[in-house]
C-alpha atoms as a PDB file:
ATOM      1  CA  UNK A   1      99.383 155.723 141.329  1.00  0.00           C
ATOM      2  CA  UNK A   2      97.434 153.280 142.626  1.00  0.00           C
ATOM      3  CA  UNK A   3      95.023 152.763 145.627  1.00  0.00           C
ATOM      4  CA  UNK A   4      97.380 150.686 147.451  1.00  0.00           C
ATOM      5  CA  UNK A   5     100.634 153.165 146.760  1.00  0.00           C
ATOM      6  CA  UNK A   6      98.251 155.994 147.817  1.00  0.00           C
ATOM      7  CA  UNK A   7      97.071 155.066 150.725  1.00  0.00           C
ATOM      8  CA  UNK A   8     100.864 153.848 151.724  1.00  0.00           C
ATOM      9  CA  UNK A   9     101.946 157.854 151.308  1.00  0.00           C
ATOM     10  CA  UNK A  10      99.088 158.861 152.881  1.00  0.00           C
ATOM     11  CA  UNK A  11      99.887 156.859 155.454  1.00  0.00           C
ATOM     12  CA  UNK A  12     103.448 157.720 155.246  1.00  0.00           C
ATOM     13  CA  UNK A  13     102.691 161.300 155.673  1.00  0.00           C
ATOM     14  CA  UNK A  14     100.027 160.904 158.731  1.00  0.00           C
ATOM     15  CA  UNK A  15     103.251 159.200 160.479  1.00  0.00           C
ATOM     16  CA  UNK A  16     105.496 161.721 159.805  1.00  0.00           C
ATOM     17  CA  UNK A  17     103.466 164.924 161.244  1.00  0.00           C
ATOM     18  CA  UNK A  18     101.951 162.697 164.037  1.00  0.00           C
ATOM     19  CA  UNK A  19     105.586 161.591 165.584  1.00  0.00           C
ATOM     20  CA  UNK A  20     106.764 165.515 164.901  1.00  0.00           C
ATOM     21  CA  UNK A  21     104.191 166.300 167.377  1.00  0.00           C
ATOM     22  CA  UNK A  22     104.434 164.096 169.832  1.00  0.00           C
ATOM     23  CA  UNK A  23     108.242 164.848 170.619  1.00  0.00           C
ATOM     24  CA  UNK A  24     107.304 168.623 170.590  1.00  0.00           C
ATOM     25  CA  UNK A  25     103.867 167.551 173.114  1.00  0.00           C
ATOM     26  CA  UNK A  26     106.422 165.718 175.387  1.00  0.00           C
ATOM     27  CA  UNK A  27     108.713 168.587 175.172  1.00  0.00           C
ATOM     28  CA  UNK A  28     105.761 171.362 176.082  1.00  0.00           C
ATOM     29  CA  UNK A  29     104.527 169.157 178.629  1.00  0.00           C
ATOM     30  CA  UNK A  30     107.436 168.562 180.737  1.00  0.00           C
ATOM     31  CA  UNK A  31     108.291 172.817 180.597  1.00  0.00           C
ATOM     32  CA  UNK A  32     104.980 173.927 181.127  1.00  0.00           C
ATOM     33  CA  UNK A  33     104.376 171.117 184.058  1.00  0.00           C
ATOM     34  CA  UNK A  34     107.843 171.851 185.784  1.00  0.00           C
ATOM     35  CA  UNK A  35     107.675 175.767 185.575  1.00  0.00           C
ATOM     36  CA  UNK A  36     103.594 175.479 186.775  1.00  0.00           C
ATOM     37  CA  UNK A  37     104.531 173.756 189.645  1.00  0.00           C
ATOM     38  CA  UNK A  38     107.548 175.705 190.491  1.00  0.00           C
ATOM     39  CA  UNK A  39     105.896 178.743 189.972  1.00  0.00           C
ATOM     40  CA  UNK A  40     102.394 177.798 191.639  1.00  0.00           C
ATOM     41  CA  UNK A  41     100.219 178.763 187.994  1.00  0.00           C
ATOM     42  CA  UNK A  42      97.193 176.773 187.894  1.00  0.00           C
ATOM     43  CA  UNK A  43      96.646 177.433 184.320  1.00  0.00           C
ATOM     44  CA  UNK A  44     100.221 176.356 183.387  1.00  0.00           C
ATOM     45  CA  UNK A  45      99.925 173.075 185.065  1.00  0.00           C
ATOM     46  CA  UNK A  46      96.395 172.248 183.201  1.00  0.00           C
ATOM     47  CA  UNK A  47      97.868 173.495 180.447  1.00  0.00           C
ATOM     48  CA  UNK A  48     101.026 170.756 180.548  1.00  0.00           C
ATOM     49  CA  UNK A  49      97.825 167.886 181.193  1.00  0.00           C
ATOM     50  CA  UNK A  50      96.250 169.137 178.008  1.00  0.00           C
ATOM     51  CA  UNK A  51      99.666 169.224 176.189  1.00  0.00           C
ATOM     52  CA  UNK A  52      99.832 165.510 177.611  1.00  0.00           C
ATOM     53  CA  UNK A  53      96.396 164.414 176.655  1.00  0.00           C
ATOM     54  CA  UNK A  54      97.619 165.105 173.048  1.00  0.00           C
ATOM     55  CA  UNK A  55     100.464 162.807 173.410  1.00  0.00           C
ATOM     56  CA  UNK A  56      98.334 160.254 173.903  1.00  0.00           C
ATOM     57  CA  UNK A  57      96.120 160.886 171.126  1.00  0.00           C
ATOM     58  CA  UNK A  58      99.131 161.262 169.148  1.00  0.00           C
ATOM     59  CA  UNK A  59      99.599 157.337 169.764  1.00  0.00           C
ATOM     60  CA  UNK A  60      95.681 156.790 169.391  1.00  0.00           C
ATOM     61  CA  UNK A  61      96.221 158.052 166.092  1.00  0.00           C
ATOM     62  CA  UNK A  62      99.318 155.783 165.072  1.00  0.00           C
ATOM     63  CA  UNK A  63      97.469 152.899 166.156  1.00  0.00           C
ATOM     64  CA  UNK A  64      94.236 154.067 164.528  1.00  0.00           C
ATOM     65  CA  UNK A  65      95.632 154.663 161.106  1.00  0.00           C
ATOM     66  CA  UNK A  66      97.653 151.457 161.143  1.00  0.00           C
ATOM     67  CA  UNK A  67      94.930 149.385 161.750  1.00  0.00           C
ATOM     68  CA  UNK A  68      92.501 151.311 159.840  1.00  0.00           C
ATOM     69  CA  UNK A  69      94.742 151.158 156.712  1.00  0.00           C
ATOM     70  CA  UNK A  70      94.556 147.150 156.608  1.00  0.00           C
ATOM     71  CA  UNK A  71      93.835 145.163 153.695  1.00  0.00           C
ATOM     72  CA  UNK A  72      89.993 143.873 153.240  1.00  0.00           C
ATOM     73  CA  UNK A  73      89.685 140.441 154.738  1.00  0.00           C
ATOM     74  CA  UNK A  74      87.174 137.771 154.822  1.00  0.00           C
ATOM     75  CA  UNK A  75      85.724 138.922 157.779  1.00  0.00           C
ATOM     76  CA  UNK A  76      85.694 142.729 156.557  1.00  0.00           C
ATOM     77  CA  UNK A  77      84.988 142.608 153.561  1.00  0.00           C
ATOM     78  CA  UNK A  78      84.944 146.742 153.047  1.00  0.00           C
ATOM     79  CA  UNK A  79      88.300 147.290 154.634  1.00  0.00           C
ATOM     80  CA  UNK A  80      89.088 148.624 158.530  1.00  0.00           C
ATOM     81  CA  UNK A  81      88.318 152.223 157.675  1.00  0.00           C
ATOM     82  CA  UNK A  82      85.759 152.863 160.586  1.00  0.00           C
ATOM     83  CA  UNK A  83      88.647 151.995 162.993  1.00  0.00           C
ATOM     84  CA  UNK A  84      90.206 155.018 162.040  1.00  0.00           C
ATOM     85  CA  UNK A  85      87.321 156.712 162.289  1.00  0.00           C
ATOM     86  CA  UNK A  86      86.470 155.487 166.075  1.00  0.00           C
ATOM     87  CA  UNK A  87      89.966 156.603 166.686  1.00  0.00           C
ATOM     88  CA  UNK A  88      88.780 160.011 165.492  1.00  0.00           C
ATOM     89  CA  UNK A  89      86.117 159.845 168.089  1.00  0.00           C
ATOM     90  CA  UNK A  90      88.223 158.759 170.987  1.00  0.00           C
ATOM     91  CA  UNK A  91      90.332 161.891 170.181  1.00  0.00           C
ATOM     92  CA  UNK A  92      87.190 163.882 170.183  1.00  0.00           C
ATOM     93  CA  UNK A  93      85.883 162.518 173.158  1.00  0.00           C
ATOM     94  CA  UNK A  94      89.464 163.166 175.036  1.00  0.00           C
ATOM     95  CA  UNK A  95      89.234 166.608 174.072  1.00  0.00           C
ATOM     96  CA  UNK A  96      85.972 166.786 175.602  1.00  0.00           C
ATOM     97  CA  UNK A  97      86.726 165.620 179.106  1.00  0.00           C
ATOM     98  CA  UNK A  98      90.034 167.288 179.329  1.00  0.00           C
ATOM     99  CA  UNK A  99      88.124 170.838 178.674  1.00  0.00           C
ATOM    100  CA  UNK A 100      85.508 169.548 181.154  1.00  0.00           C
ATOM    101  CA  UNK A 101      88.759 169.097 183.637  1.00  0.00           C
ATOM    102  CA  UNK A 102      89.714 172.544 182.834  1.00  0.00           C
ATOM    103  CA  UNK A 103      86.507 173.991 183.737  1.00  0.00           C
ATOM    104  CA  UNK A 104      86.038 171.990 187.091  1.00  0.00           C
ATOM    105  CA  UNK A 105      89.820 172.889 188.103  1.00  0.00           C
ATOM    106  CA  UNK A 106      89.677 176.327 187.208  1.00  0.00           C
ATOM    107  CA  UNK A 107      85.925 176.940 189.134  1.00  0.00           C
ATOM    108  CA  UNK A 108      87.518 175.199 192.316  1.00  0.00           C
ATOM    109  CA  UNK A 109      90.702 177.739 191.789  1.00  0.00           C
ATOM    110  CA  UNK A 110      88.275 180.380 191.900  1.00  0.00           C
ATOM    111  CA  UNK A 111      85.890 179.818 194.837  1.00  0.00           C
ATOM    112  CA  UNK A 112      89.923 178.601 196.895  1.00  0.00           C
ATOM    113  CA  UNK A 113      92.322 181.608 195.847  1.00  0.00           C
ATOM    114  CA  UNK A 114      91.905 185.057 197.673  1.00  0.00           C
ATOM    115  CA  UNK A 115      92.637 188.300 196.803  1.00  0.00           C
ATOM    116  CA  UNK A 116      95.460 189.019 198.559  1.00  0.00           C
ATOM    117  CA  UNK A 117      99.183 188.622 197.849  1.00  0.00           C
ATOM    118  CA  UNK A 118      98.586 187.487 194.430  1.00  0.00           C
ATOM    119  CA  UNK A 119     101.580 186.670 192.248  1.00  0.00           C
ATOM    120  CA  UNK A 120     102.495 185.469 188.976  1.00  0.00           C
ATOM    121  CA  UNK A 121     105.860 184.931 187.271  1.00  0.00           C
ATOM    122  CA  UNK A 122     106.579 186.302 184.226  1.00  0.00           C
ATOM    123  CA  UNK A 123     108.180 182.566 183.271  1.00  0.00           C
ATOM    124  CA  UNK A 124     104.304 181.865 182.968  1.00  0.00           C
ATOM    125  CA  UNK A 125     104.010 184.136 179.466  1.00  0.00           C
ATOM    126  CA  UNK A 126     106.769 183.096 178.066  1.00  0.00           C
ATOM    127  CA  UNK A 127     106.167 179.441 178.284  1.00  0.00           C
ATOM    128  CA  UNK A 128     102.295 180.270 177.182  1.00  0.00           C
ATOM    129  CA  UNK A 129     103.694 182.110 174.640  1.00  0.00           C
ATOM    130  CA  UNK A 130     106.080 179.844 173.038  1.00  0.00           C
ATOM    131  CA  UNK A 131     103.197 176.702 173.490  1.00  0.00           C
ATOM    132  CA  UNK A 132     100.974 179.230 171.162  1.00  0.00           C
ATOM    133  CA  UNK A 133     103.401 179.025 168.552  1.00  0.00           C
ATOM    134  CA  UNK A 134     104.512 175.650 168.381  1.00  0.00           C
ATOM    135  CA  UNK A 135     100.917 174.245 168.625  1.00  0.00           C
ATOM    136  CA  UNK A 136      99.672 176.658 166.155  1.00  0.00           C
ATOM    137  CA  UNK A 137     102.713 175.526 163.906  1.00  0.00           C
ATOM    138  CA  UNK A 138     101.644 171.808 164.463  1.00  0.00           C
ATOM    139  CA  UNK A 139      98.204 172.432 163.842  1.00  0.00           C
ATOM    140  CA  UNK A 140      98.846 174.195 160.361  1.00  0.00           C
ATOM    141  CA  UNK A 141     100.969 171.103 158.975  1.00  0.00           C
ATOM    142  CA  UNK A 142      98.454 168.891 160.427  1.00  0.00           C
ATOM    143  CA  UNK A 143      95.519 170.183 159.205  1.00  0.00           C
ATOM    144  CA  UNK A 144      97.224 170.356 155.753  1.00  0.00           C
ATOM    145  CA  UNK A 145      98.185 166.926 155.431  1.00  0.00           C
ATOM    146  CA  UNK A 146      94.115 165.987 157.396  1.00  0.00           C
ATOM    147  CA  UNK A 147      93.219 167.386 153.819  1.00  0.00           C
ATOM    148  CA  UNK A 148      95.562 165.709 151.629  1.00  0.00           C
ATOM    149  CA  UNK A 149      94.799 162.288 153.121  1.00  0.00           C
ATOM    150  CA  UNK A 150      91.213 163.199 154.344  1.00  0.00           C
ATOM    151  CA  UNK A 151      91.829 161.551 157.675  1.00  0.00           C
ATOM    152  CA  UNK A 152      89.104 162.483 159.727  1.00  0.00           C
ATOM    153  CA  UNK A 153      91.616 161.284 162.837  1.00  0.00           C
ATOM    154  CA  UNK A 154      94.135 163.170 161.550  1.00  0.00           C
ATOM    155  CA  UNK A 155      91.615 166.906 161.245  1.00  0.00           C
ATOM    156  CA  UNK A 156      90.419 166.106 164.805  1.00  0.00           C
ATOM    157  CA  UNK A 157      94.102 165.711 165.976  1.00  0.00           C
ATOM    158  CA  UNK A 158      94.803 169.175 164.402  1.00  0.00           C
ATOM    159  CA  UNK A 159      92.581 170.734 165.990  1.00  0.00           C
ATOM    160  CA  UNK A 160      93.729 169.111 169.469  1.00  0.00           C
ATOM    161  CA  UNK A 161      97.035 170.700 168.703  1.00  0.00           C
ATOM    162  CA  UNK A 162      94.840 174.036 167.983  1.00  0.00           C
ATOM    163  CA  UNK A 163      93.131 173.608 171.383  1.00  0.00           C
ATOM    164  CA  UNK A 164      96.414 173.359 173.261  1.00  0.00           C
ATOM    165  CA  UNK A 165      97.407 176.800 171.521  1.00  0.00           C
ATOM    166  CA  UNK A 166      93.883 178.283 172.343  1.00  0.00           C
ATOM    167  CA  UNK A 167      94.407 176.987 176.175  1.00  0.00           C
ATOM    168  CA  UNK A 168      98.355 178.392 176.289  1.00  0.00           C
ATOM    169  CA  UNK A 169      96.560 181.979 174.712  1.00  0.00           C
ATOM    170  CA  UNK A 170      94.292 181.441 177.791  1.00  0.00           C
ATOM    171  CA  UNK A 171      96.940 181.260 180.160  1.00  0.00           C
ATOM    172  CA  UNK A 172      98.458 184.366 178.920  1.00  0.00           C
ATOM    173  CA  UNK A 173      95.474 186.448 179.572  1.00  0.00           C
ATOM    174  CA  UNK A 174      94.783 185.134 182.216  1.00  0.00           C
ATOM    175  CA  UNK A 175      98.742 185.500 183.362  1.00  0.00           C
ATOM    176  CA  UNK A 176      98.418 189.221 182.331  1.00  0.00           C
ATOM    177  CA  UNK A 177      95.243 190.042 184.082  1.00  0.00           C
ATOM    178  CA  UNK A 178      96.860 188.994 187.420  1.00  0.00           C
ATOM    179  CA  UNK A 179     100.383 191.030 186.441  1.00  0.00           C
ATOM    180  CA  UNK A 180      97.403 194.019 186.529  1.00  0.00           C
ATOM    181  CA  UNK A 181      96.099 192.910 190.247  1.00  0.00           C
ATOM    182  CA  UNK A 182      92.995 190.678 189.085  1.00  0.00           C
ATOM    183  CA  UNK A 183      93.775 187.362 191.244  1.00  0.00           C
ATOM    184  CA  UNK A 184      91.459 185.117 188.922  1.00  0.00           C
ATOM    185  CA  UNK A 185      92.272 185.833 185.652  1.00  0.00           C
ATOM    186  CA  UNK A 186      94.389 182.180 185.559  1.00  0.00           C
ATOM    187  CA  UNK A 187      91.608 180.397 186.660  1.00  0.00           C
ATOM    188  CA  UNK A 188      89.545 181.574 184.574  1.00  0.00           C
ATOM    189  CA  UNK A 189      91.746 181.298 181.689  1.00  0.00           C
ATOM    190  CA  UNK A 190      91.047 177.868 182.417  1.00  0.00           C
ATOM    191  CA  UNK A 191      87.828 177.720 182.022  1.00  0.00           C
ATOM    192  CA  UNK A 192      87.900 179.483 179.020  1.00  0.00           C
ATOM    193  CA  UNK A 193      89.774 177.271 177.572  1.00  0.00           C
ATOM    194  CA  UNK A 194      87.683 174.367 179.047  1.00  0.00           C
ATOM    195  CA  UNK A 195      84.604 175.658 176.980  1.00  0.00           C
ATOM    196  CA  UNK A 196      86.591 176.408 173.459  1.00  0.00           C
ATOM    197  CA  UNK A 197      88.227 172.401 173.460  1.00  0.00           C
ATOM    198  CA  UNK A 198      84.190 171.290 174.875  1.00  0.00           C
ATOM    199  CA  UNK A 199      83.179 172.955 171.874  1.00  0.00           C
ATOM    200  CA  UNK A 200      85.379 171.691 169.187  1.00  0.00           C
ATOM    201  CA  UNK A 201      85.424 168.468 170.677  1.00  0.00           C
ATOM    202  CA  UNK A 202      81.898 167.671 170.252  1.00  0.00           C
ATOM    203  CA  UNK A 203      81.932 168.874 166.678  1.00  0.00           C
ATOM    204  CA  UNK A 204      84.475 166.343 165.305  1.00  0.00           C
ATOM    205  CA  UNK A 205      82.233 163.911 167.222  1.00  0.00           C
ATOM    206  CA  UNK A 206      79.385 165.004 165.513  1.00  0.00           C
ATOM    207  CA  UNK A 207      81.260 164.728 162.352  1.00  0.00           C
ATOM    208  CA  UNK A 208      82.316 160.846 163.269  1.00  0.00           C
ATOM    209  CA  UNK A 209      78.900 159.776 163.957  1.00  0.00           C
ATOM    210  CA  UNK A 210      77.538 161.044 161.108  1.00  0.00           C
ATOM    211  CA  UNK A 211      80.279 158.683 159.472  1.00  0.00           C
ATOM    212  CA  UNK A 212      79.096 156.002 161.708  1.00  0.00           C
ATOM    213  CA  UNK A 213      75.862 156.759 160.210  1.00  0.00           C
ATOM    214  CA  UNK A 214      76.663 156.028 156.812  1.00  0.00           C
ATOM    215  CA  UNK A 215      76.049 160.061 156.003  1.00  0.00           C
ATOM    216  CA  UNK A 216      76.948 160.780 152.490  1.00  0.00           C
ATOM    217  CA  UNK A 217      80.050 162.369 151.536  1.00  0.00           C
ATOM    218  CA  UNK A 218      80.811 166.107 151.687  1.00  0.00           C
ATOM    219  CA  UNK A 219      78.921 168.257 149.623  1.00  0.00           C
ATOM    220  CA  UNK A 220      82.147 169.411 147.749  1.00  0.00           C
ATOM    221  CA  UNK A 221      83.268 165.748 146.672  1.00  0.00           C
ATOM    222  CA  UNK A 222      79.680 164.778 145.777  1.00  0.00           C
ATOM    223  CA  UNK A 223      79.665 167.506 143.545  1.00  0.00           C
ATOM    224  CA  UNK A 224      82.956 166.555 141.764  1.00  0.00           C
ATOM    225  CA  UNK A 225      81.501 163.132 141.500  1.00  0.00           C
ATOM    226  CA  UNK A 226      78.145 164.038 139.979  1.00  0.00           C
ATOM    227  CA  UNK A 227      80.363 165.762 137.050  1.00  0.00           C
ATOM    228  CA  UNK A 228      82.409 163.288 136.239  1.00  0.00           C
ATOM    229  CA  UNK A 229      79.793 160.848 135.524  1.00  0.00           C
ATOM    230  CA  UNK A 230      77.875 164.313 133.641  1.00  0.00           C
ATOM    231  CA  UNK A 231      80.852 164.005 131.116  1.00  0.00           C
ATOM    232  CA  UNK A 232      81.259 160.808 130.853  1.00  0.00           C
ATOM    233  CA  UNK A 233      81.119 159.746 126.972  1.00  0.00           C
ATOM    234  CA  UNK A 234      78.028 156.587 126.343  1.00  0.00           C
ATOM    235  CA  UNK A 235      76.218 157.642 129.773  1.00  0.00           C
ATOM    236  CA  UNK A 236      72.671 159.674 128.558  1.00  0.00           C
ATOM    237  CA  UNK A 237      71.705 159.464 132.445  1.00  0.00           C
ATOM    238  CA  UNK A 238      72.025 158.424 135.690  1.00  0.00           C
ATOM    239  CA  UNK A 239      70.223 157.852 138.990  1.00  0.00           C
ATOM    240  CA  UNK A 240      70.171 155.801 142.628  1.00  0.00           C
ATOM    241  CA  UNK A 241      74.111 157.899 143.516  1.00  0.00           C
ATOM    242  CA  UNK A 242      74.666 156.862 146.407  1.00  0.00           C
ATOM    243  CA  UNK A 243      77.776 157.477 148.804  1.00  0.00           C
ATOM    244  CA  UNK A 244      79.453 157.124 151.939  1.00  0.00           C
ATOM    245  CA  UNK A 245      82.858 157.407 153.526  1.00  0.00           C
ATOM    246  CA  UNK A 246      84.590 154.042 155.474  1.00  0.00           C
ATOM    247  CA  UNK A 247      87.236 155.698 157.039  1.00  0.00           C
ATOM    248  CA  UNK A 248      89.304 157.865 154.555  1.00  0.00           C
ATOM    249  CA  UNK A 249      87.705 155.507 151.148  1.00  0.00           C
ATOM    250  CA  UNK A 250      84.918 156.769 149.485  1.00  0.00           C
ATOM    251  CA  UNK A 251      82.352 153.865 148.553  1.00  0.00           C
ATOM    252  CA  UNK A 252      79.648 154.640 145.834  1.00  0.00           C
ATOM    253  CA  UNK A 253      77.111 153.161 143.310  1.00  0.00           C
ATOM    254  CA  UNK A 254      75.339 154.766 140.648  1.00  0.00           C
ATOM    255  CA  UNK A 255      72.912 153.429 138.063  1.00  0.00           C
ATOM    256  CA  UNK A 256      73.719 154.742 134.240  1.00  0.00           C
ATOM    257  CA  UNK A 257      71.474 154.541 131.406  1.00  0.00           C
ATOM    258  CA  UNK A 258      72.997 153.193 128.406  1.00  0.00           C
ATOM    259  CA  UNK A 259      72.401 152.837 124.177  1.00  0.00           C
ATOM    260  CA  UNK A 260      69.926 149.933 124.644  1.00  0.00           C
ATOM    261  CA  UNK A 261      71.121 148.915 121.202  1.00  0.00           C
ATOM    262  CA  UNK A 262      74.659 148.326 122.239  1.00  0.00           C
ATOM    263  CA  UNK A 263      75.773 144.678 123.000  1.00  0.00           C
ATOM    264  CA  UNK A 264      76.838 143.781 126.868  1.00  0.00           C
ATOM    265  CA  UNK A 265      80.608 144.244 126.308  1.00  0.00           C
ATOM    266  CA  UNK A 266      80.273 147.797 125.019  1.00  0.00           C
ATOM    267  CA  UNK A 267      78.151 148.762 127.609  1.00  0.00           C
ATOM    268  CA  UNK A 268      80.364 147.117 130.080  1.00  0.00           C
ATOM    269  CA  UNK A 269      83.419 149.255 128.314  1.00  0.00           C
ATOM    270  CA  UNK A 270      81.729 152.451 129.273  1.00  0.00           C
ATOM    271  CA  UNK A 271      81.097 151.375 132.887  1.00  0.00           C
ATOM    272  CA  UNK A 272      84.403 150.835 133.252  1.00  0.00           C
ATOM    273  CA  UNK A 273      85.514 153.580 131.623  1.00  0.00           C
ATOM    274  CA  UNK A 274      83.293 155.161 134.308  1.00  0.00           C
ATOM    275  CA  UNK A 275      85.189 153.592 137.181  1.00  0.00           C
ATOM    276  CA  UNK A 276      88.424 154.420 135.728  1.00  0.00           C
ATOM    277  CA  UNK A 277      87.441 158.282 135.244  1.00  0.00           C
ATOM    278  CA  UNK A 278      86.329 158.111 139.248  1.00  0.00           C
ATOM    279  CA  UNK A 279      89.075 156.722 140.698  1.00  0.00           C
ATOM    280  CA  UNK A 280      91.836 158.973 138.721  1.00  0.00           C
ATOM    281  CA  UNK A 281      90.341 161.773 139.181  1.00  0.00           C
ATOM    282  CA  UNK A 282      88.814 161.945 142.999  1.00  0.00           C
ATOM    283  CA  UNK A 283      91.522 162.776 145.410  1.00  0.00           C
ATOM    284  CA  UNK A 284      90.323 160.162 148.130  1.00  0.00           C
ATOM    285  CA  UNK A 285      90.776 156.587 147.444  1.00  0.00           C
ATOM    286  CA  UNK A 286      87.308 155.190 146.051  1.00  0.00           C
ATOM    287  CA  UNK A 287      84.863 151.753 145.338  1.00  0.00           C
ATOM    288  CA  UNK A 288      82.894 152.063 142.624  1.00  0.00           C
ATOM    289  CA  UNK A 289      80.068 150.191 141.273  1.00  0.00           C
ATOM    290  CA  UNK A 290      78.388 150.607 137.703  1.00  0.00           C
ATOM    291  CA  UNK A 291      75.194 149.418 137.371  1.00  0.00           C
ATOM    292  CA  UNK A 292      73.978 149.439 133.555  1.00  0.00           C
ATOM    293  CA  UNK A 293      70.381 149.930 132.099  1.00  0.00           C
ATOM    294  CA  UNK A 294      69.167 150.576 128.781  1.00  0.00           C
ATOM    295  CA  UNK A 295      67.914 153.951 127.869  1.00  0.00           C
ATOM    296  CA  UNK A 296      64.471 153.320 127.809  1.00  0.00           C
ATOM    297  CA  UNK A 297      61.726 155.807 128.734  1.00  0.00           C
ATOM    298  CA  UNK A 298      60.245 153.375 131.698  1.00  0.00           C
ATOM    299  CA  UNK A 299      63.469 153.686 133.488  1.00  0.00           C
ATOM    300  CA  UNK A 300      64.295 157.048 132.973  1.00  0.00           C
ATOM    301  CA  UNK A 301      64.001 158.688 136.276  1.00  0.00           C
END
């Protein structure tokens, strides 16, 4: 397959899981909004403006990845890969201000609602309940096809679909605590849930600027790299590796030390044989460039 045909299925894929989830965020959103407000649940109603919040990084996604996925140009030259990884970010960066909302709301619940008379409606669980599963469910396929493509959007959009399961297990507790007489437990379900989607939120941001940063790639794909080029037939060594990810592409160089006796098309054969062995064999599309020495003590490293 080539580049071009894999980063179409990829896309293809990213599409697919990304619309599945935003009819089931528009679904979750309108129950859990109309039976919070109905039912006067604090938690609920956050809840439904979390669900929401992933609908709209649902479309931040879609327009991330379509962009992102365009062809080199004159003007960008290595592709539009960072835009998908800014549109990572912006989901990140949702995530954090909705859990910040979560925690404000929920402390303002607490220091307004009193002790007495305290009610909650059992309609409360069940809708928590049946949010757990769904998201959880989304998150799953999500995060599966986040590896498969290694869409760093995609990874921080599963785990917004994890957060909104984390937030509706919240709202259970806290839904149970006040069945048992405890008149805060919903608020602070809230906030609870306010510090876990904080939390993950400012890892995948983290992750993006390190991206931004032109860190290396992953530890587990650098490995794979450094042992293809360790078996590659002509190559007695090789320095200067260096990588870094543009959006879901790998880009890399490497300097290989060559037979100084051979003439420059053979050496150029196993530099190409080289990038061939790269790109067929690392999952994640990939740039390569060879650059050949001869295999002479002063430039052994």
């Amino acid at each position: 397959m080539t580049k071009t045909l894999a980063v179409e299925a990829a896309n293809s894929q990213i599409r697919r899981v990304t619309v599945f989830g935003i009819w089931i965020n528009v679904t979750l959103t309108l129950l859990k909004m109309i039976v919070g407000v109905m039912v006067g649940s604090l938690s609920l109603v956050a809840d439904g403006v979390h669900s929401l919040s992933d609908f709209a990084t649902d479309i931040a996604l879609l327009v991330g990845v379509y962009f992102g996925s365009k062809k080199p140009d004159e003007k960008h030259p290595f592709g539009h890969g960072r835009l998908e990884t800014f549109a990572g970010a912006f989901v990140a960066v949702a995530l954090i201000l909705v859990g910040a909302w979560l925690i404000y709301e929920g402390a303002k619940g607490i220091a307004q609602v009193h002790s007495e008379n305290v009610h909650i409606s059992t309609w409360v669980i069940w809708i928590a309940l049946l949010s757990v599963v769904s998201k959880e469910y989304l998150y799953q396929i999500t995060r599966i096809v986040a590896a498969r493509t290694h869409s760093s959007a995609t990874y921080a959009n599963a785990w917004h679909h994890r957060s909104d399961a984390f937030s509706s297990v919240a709202v259970v507790i806290g839904a149970v605590a006040m069945k048992f007489g405890y008149p805060h437990g919903d608020q602070l379900g809230a906030i609870a849930v306010g510090l876990m989607i904080i939390m993950v939120g400012a890892k995948i941001v983290g992750d993006c600027l390190s991206e931004l940063a032109e860190g290396a790639v992953d530890s587990k794909t650098l490995e794979q790299i450094q042992t293809i080029i360790n078996g590659q037939q002509g190559v007695h060594q090789w320095h200067q590796l260096r990588t870094r990810s543009v959006g879901r592409e790998v880009f890399l160089d490497v300097h290989i030390l060559v037979d100084p006796l051979l003439n420059i098309a053979e050496a150029h054969e196993i530099a190409e044989s080289l990038e061939t062995e790269l790109i067929e064999q690392l999952s994640r599309p990939v740039n390569v460039m060879v650059h050949i020495e001869p295999d002479l003590p002063e430039l052994r490293k």
